[in-house]
C-alpha atoms as a PDB file:
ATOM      1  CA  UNK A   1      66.315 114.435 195.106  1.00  0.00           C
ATOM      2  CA  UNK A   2      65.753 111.077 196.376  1.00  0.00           C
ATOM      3  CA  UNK A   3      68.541 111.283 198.746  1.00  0.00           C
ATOM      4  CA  UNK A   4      67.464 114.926 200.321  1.00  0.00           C
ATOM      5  CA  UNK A   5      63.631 113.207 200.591  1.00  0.00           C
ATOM      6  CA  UNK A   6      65.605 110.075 202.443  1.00  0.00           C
ATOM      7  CA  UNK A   7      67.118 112.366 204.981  1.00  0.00           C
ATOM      8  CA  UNK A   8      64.219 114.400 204.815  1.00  0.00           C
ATOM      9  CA  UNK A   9      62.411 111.459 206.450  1.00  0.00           C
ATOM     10  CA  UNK A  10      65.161 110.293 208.650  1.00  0.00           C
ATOM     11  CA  UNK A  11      64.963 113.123 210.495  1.00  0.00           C
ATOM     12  CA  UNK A  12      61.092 112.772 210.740  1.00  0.00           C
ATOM     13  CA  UNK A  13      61.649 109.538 212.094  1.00  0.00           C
ATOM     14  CA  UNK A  14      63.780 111.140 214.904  1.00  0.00           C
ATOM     15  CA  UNK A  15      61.312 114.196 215.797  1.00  0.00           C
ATOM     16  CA  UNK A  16      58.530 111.412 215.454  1.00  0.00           C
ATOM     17  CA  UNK A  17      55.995 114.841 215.221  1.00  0.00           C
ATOM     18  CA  UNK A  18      54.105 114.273 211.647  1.00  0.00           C
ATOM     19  CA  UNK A  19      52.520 118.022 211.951  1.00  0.00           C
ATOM     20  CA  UNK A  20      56.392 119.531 212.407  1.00  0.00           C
ATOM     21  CA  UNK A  21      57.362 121.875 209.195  1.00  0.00           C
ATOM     22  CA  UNK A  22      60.042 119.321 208.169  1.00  0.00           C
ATOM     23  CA  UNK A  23      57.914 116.715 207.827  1.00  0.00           C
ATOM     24  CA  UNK A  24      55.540 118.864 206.054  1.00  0.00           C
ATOM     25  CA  UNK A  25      58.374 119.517 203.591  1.00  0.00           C
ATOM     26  CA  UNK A  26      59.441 115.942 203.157  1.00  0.00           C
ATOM     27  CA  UNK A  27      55.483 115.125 202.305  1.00  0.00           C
ATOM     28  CA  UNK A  28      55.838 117.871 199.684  1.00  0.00           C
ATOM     29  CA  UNK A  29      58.840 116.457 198.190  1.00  0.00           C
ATOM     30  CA  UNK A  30      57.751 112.870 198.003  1.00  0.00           C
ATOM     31  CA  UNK A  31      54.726 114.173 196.060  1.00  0.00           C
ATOM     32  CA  UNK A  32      56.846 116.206 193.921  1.00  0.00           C
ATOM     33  CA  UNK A  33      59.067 113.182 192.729  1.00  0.00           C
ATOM     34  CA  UNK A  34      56.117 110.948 192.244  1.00  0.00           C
ATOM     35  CA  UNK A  35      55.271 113.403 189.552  1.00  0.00           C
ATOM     36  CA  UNK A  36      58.377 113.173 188.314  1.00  0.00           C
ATOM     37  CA  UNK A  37      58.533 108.957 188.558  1.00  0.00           C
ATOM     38  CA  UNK A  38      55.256 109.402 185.984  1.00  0.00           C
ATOM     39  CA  UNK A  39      57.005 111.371 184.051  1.00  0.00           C
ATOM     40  CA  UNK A  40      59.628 108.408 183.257  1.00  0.00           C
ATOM     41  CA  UNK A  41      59.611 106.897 179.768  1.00  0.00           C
ATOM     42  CA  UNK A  42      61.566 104.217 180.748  1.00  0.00           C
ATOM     43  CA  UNK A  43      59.236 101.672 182.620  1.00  0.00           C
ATOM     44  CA  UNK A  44      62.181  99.749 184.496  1.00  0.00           C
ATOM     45  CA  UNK A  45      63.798 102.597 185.876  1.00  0.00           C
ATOM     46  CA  UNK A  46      60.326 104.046 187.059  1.00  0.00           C
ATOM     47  CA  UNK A  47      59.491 101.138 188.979  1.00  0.00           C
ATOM     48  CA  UNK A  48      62.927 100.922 190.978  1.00  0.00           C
ATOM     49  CA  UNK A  49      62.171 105.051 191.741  1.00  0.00           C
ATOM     50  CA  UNK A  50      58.532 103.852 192.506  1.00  0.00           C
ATOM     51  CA  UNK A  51      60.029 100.967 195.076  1.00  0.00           C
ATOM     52  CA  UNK A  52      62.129 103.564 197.399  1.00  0.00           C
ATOM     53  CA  UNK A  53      59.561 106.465 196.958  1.00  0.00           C
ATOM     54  CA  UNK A  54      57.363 103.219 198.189  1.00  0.00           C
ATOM     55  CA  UNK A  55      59.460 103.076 201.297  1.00  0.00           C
ATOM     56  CA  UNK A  56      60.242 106.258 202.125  1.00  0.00           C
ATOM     57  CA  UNK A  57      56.042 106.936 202.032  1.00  0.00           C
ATOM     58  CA  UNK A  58      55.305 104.313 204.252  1.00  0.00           C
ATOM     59  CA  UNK A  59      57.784 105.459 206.583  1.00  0.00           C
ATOM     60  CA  UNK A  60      56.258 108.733 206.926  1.00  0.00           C
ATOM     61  CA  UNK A  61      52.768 106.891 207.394  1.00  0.00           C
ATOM     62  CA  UNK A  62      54.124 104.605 209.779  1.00  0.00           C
ATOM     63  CA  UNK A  63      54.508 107.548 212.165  1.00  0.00           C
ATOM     64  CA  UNK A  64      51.062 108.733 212.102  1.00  0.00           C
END
């Protein structure tokens, strides 16, 4: 999932349009695997998912 979210946002990046459908979609997906991060017993491996969900956020807020 994290790898469809990371082209997800690439190709927000290139259409640089934050109200476009795909990066409505991408928006939707981050929040659906930060749900999923919580969901993580294992504290270690939640924080590295955490880190690029991190990035890949402040990508998509970097446009707007």
């Amino acid at each position: 999932m994290l790898d469809k979210a990371e082209r997800m946002v690439d190709r927000c990046l290139n259409c640089g349009n934050l109200e476009c459908d795909e990066c409505e979609e991408a928006r939707q997906l981050l929040d659906e695997i930060r749900d999923m991060i919580r969901s993580i017993d294992d504290e270690r491996a939640a924080k590295r998912f955490s880190i690029i969900l991190d990035d890949l956020e402040s990508k998509l807020e970097n446009l707007g």
